[in-house]
C-alpha atoms as a PDB file:
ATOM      1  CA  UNK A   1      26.011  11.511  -2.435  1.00  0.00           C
ATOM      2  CA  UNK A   2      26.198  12.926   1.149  1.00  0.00           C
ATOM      3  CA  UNK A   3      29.053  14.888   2.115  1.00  0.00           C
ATOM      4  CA  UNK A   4      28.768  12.917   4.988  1.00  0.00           C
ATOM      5  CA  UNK A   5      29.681   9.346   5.636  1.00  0.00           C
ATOM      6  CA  UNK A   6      26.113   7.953   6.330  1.00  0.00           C
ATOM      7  CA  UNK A   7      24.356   4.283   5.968  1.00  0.00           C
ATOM      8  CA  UNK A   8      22.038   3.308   3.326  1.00  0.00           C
ATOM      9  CA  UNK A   9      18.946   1.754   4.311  1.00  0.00           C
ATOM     10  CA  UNK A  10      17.778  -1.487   2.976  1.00  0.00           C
ATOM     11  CA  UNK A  11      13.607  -1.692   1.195  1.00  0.00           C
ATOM     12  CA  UNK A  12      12.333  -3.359   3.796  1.00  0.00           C
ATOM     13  CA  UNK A  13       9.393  -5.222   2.964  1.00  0.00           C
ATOM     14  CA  UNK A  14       6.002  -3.468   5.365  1.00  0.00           C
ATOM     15  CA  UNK A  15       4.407  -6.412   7.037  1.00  0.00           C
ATOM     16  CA  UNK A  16       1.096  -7.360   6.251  1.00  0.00           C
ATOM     17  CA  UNK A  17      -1.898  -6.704   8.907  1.00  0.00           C
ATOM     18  CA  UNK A  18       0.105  -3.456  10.005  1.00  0.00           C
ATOM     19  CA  UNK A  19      -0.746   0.367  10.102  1.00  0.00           C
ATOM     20  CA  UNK A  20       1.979   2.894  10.394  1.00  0.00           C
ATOM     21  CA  UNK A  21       1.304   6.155  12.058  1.00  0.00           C
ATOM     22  CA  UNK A  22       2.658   8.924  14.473  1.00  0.00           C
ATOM     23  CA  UNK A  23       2.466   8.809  17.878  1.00  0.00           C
ATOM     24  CA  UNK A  24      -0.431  10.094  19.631  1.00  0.00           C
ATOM     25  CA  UNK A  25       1.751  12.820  22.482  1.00  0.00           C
ATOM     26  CA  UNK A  26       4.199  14.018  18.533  1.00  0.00           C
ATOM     27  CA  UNK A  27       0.685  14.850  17.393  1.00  0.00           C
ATOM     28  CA  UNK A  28      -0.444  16.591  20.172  1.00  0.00           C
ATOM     29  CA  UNK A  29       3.101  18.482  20.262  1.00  0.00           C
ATOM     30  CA  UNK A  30       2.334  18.870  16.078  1.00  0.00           C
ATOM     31  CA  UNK A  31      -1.092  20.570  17.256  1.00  0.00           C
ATOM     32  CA  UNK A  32       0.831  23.338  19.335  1.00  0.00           C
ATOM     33  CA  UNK A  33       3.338  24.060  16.312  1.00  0.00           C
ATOM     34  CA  UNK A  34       2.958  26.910  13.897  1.00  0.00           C
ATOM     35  CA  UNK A  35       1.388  26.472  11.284  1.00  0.00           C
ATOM     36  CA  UNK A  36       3.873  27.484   8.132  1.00  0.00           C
ATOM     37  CA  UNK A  37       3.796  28.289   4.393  1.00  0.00           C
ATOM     38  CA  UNK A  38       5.879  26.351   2.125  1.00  0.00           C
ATOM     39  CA  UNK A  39       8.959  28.192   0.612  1.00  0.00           C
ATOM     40  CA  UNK A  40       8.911  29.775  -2.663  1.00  0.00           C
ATOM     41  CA  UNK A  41      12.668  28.765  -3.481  1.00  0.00           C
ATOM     42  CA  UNK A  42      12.655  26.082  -6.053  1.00  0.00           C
ATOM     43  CA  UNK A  43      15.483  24.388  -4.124  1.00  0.00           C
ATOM     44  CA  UNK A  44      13.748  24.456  -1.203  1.00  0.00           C
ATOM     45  CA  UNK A  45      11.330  21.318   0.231  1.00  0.00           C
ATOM     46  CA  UNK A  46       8.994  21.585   2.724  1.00  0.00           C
ATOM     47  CA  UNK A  47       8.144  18.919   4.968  1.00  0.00           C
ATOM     48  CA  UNK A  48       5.119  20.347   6.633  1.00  0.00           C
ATOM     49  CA  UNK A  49       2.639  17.315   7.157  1.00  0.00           C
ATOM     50  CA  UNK A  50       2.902  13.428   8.471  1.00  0.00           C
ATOM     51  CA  UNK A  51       5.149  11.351   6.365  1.00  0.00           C
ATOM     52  CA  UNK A  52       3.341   9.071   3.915  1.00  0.00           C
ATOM     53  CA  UNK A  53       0.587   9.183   2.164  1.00  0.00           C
ATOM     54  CA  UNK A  54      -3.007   9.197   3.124  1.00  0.00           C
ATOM     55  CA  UNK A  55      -5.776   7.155   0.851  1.00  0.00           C
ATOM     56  CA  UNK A  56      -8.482   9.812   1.965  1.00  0.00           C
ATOM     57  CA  UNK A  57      -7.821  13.545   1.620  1.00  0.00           C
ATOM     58  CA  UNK A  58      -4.271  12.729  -0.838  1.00  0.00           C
ATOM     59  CA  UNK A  59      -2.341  14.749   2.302  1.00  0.00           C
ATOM     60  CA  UNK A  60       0.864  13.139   3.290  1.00  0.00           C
ATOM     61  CA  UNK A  61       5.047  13.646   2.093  1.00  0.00           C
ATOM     62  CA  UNK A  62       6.173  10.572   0.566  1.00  0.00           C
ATOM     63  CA  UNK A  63       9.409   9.655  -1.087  1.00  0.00           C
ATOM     64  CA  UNK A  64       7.229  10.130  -4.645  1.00  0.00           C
ATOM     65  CA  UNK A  65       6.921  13.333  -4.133  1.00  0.00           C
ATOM     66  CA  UNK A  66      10.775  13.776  -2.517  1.00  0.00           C
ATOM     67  CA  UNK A  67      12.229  12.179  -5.743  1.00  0.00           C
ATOM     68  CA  UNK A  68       9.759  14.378  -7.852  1.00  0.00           C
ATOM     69  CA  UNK A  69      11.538  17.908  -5.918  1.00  0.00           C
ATOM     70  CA  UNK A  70      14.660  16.262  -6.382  1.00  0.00           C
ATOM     71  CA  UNK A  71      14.547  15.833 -10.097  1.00  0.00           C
ATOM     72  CA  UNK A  72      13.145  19.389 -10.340  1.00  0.00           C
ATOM     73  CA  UNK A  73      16.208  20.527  -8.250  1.00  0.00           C
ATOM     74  CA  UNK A  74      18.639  18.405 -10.082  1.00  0.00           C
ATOM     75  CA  UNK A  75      22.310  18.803  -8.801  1.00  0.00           C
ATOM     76  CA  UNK A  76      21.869  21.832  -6.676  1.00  0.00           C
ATOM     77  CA  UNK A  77      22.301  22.111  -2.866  1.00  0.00           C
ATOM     78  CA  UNK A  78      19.084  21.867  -1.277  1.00  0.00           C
ATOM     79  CA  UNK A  79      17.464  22.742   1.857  1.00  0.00           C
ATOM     80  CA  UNK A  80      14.553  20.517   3.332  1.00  0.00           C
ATOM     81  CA  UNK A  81      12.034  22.689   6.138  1.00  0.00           C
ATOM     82  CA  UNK A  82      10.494  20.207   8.404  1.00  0.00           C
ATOM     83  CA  UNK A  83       7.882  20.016  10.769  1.00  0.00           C
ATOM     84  CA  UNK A  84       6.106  17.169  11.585  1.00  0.00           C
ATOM     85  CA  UNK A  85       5.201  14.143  13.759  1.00  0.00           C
ATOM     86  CA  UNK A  86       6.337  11.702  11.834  1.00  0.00           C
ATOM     87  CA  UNK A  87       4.188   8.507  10.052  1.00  0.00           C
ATOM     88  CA  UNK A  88       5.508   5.809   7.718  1.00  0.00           C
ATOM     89  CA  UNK A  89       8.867   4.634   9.114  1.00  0.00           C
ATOM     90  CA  UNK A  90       9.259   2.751   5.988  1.00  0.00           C
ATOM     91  CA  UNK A  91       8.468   5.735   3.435  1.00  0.00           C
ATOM     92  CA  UNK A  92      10.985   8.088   6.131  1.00  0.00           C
ATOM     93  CA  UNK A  93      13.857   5.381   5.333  1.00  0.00           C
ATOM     94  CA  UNK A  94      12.647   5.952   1.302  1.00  0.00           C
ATOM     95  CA  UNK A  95      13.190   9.304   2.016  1.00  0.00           C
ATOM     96  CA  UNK A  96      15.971   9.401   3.512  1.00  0.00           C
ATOM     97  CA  UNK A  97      17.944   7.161   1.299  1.00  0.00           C
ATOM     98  CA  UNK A  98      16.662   9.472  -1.488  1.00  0.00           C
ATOM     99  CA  UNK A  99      18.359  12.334  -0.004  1.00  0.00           C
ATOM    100  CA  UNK A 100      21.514  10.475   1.029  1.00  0.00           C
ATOM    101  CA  UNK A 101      22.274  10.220  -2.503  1.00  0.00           C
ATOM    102  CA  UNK A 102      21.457  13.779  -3.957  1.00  0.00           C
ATOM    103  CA  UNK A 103      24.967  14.884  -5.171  1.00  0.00           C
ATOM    104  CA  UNK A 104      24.682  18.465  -3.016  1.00  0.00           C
ATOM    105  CA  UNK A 105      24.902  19.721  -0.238  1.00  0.00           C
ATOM    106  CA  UNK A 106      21.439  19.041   1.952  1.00  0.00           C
ATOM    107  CA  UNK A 107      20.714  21.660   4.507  1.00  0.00           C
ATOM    108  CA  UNK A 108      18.087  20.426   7.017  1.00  0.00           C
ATOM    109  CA  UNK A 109      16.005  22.660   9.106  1.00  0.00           C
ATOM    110  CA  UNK A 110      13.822  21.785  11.741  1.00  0.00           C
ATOM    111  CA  UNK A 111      11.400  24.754  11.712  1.00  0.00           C
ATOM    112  CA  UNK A 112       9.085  22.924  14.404  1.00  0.00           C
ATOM    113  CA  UNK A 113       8.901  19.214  15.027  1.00  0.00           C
ATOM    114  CA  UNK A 114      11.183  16.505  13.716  1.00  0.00           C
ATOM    115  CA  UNK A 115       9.256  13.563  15.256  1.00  0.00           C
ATOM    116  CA  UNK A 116       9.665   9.912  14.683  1.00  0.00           C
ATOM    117  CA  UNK A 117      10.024   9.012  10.938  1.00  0.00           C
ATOM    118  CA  UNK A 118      10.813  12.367  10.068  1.00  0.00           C
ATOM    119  CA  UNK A 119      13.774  12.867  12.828  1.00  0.00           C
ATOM    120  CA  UNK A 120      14.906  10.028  10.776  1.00  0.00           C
ATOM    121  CA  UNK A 121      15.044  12.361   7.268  1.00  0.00           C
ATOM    122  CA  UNK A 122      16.519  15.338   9.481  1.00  0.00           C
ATOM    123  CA  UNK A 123      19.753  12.643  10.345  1.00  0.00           C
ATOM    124  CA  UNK A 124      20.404  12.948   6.277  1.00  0.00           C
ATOM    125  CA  UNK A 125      21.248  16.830   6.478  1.00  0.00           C
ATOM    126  CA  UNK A 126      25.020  17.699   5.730  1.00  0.00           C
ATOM    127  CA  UNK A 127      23.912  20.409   8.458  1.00  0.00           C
ATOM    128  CA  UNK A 128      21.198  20.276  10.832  1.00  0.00           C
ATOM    129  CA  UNK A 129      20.052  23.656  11.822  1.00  0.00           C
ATOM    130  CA  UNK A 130      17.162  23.669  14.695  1.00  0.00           C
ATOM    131  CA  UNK A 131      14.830  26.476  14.497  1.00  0.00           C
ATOM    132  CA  UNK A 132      14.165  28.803  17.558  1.00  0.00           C
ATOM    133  CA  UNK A 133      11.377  26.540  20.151  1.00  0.00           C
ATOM    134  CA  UNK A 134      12.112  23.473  17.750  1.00  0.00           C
ATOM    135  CA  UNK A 135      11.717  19.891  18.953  1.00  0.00           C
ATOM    136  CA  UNK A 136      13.453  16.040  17.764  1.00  0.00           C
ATOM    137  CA  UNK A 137      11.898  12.849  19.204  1.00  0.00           C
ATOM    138  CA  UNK A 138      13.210   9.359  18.469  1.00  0.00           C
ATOM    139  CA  UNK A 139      11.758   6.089  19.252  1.00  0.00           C
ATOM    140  CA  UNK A 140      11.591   2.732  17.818  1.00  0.00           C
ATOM    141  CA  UNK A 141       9.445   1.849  15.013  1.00  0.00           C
ATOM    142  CA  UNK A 142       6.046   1.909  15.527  1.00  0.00           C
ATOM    143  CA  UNK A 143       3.205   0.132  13.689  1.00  0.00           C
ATOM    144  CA  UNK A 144      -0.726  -0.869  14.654  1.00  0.00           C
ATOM    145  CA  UNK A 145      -0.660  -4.378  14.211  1.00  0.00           C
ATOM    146  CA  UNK A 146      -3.816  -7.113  14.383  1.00  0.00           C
ATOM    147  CA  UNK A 147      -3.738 -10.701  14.271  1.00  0.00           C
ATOM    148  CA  UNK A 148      -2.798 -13.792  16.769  1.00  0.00           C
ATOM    149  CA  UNK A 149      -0.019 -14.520  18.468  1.00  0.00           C
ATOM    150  CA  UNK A 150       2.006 -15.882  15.405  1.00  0.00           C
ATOM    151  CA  UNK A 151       0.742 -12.958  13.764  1.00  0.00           C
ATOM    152  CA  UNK A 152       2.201 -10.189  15.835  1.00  0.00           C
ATOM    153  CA  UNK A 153       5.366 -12.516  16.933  1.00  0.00           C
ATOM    154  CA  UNK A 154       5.948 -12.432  13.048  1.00  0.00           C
ATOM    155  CA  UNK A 155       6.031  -8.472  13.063  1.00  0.00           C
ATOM    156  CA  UNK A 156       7.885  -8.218  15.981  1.00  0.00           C
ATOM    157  CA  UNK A 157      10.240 -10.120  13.738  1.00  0.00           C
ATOM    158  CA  UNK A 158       9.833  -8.204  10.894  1.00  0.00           C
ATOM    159  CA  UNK A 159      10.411  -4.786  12.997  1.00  0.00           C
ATOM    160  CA  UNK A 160      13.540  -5.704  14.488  1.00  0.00           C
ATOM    161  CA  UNK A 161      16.327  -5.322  12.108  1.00  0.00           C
ATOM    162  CA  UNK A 162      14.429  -1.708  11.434  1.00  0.00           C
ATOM    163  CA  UNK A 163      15.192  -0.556  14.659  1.00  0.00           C
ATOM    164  CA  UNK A 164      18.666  -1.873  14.023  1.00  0.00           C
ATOM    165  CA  UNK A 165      18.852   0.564  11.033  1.00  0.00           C
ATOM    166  CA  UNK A 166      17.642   3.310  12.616  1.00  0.00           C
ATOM    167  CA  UNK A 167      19.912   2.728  15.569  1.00  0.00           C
ATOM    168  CA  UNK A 168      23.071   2.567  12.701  1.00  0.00           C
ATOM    169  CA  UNK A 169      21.628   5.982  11.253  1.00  0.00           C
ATOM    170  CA  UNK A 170      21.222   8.134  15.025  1.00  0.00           C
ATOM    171  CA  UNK A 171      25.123   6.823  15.530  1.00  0.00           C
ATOM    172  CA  UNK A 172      26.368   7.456  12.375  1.00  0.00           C
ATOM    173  CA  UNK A 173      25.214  11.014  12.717  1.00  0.00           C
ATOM    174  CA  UNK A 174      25.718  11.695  16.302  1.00  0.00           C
ATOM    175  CA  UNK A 175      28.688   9.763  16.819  1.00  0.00           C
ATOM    176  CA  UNK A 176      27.008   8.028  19.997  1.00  0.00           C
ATOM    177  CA  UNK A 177      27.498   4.133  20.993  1.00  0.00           C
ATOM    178  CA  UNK A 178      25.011   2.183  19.262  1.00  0.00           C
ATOM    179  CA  UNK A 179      23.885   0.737  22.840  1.00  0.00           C
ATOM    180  CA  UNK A 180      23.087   4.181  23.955  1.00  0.00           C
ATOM    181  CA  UNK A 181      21.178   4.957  21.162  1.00  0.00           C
ATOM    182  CA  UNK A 182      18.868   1.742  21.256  1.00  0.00           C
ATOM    183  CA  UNK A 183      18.068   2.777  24.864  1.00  0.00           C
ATOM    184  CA  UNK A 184      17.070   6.561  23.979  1.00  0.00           C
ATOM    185  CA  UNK A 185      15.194   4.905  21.370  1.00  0.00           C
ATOM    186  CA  UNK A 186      13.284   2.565  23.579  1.00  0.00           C
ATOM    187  CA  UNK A 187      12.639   5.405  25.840  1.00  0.00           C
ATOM    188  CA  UNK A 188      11.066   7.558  23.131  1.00  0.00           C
ATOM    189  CA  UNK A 189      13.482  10.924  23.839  1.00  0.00           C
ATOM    190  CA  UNK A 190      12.842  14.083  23.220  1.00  0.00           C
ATOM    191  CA  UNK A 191      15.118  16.790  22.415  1.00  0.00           C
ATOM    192  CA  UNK A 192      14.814  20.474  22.892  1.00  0.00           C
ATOM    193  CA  UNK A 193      16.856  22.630  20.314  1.00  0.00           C
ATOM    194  CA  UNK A 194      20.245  22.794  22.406  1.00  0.00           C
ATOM    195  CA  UNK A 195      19.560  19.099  23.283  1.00  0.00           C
ATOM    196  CA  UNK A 196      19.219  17.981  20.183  1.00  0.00           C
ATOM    197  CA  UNK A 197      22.838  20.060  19.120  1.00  0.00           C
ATOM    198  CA  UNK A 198      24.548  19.076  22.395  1.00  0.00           C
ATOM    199  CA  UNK A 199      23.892  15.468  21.404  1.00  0.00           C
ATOM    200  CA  UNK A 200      25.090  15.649  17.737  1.00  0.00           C
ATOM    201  CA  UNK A 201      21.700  14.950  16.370  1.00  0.00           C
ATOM    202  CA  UNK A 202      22.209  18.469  15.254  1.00  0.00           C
ATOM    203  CA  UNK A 203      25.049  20.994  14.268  1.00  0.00           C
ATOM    204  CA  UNK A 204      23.405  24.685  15.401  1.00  0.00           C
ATOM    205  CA  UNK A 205      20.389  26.205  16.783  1.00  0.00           C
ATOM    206  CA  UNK A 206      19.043  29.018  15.081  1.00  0.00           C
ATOM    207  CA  UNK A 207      16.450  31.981  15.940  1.00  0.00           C
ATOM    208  CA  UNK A 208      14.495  31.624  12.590  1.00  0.00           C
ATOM    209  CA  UNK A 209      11.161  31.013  12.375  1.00  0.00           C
ATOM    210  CA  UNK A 210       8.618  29.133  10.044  1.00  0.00           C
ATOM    211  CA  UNK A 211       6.631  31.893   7.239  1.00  0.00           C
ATOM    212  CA  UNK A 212       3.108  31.602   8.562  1.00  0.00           C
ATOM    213  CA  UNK A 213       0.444  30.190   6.405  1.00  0.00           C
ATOM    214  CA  UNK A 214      -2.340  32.868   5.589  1.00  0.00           C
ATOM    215  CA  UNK A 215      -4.938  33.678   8.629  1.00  0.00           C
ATOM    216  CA  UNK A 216      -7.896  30.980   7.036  1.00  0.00           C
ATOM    217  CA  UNK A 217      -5.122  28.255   6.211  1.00  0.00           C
ATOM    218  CA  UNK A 218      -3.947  28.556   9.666  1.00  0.00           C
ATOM    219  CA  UNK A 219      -6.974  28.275  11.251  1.00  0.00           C
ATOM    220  CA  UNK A 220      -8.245  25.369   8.822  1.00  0.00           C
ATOM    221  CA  UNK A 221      -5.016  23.748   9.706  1.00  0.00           C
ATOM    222  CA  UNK A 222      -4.827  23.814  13.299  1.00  0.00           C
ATOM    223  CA  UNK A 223      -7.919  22.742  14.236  1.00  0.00           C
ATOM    224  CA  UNK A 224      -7.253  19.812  11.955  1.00  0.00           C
ATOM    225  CA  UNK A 225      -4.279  18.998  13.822  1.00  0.00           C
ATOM    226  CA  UNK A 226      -5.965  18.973  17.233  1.00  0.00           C
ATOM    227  CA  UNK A 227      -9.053  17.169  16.178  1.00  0.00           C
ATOM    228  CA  UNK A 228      -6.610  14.294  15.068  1.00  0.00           C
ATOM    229  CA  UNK A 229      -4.161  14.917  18.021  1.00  0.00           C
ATOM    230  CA  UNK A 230      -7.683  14.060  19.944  1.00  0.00           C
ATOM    231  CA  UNK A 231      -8.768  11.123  18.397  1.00  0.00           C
ATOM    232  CA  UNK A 232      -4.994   9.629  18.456  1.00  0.00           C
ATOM    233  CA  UNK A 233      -4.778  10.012  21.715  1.00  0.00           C
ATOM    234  CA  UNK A 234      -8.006   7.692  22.392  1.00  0.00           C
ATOM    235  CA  UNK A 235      -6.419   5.263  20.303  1.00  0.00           C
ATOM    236  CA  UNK A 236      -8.344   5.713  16.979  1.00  0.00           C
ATOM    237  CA  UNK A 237      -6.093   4.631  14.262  1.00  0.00           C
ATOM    238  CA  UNK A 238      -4.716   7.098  11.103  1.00  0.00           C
ATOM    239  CA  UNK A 239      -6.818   5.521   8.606  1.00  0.00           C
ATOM    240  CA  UNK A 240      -9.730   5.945  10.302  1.00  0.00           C
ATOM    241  CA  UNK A 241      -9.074   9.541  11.857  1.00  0.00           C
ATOM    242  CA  UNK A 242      -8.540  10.601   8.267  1.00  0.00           C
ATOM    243  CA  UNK A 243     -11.563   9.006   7.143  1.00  0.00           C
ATOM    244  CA  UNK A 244     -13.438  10.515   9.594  1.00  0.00           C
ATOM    245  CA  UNK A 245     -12.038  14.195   9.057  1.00  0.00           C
ATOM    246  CA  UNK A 246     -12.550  13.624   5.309  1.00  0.00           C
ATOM    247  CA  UNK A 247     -16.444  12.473   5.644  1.00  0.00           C
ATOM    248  CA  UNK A 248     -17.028  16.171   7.924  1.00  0.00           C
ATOM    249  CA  UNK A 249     -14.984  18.057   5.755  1.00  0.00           C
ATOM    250  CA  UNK A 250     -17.023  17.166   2.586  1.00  0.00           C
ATOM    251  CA  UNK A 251     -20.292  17.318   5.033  1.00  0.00           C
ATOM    252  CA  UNK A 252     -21.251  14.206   4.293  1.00  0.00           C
ATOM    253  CA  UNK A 253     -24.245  13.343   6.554  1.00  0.00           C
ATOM    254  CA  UNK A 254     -23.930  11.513   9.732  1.00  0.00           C
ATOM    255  CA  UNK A 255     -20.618  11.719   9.560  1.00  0.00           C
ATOM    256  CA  UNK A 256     -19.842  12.407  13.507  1.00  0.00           C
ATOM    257  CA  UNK A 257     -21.811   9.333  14.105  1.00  0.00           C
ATOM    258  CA  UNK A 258     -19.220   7.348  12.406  1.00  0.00           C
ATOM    259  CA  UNK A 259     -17.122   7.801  16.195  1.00  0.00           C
ATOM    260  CA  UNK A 260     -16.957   4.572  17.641  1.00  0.00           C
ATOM    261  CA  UNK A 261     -18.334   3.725  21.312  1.00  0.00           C
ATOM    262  CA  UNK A 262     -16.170   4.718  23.488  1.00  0.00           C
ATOM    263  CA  UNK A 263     -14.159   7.413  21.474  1.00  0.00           C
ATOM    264  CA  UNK A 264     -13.796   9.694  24.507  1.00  0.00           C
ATOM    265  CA  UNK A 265     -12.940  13.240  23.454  1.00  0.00           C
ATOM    266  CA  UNK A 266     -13.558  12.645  19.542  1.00  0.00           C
ATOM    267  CA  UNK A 267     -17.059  14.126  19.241  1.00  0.00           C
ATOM    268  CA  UNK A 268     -16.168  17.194  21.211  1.00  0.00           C
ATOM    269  CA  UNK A 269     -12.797  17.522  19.151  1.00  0.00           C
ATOM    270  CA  UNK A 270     -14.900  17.262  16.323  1.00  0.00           C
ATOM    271  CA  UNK A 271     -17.257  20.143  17.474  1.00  0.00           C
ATOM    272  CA  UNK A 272     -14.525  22.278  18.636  1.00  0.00           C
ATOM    273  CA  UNK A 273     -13.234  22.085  14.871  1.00  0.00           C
ATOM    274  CA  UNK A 274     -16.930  23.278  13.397  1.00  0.00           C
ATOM    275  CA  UNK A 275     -16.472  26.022  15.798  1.00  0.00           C
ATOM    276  CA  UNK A 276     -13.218  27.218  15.056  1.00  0.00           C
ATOM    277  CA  UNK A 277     -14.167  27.021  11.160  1.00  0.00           C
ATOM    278  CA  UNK A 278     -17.404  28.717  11.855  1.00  0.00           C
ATOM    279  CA  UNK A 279     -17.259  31.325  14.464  1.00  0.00           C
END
């Protein structure tokens, strides 16, 4: 169990017609991060992508493949390395009730971004260490949803006793007045590395930095991120981004044309990664 005296999360159930994802400005701020190598240490896990897992390329961290380190760890402290922009809220809360109950000590450090579901697996850490230009953001759950009024009333519904948990975890951990913390997370806040310490959310701020990926992962990588940073930000949804990246990644043809009307930026984002690949 935590050394600390934190809530466990209920299963909630995901609501039909709905898409989780990460915001479109955490994956822009995901773009600018660096891009790291995962740690050698066995006890170590490394959070590097968006939380939960994607049907098209197999990418994603889900609580599988937490409980799957976990078991390989057994009763050992361990130390989780994250950066990223978040995803699934309800695979985060998997997550983090997974790590609630290893019987260790859990070290978390933020060696970028904690964004969104996954500032919500940081909360779990015994300590919370920030790495040096890290960031935290916290908002309330949010899903893609289709469907009529009765349809979206009904996940409105469904969503609100989520933000209620998430609201118990941020005060558990920070020790901050539950109607404070359902304001910061209706505001979406973001929290520098002192911020983030000043406020509780986390207990130091250190100067280390991420291991770099090799040159050709790095490059691979973060022109990934900013093609998908693009097309988030003109509203193109995670399933089809990934769909999209997959289809020009295997070369399928025609693939670019696949861009809906209106896409904005996409096509040149798209171009701008065939460049960078192919200088």
């Amino acid at each position: 169990m935590s050394l600390l005296d934190l809530p466990k999360v209920q299963n909630f159930a995901r609501p039909d017609g709905v898409q989780t994802d990460a915001p479109s400005d955490a994956l822009e701020r995901f773009a600018e991060m660096p891009v790291a190598a995962a740690a050698d240490d066995p006890n170590v896990i490394s959070i590097y992508d968006d939380i939960g897992y994607d049907y098209w390329d197999g990418s994603g961290f889900t609580a599988k493949r937490c409980a799957a380190a976990l078991r390989a760890i057994g009763n050992n402290p361990v130390t989780v390395e994250i950066n990223s922009p978040g995803g699934d809220v309800f695979e985060g809360l998997a997550i983090y009730n997974l790590l609630r109950e290893h019987p260790a000590k859990v070290t978390v450090k933020v060696m970028g971004l904690a964004a969104s579901a996954a500032s919500i697996i940081a909360m779990v850490g015994d300590e919370i260490v920030m790495g040096a230009g890290s960031f935290m953001m916290i908002h309330n759950a949010w899903v893609c949803a289709c469907g009529n009024q009765n349809d979206l009333r009904a996940v409105v519904e469904k969503l609100e006793p989520i933000d209620a948990a998430l609201a118990d975890i941020y005060a558990a951990r920070t020790g901050i007045d539950q109607d404070e913390i359902m304001s910061l997370l209706a505001a979406e806040t973001w929290l520098n590395a002192r911020d983030a310490v000043e406020q509780s959310f986390a207990n130091t701020v250190s100067d280390e930095r991420p291991i770099e990926a090799e040159a050709s992962d790095r490059t691979f990588v973060s022109a990934r991120r900013r093609v998908e940073a693009a097309m988030a930000s003109d509203g193109v949804t995670r399933s089809e981004r990934r769909r999209l990246m997959n289809d020009l990644s295997v070369g399928k043809p025609g693939a670019a044309n696949l861009a809906k009307p209106g896409a904005g930026d996409l096509l040149a984002g798209i171009r701008q990664c065939i460049e960078t690949l192919n200088p």
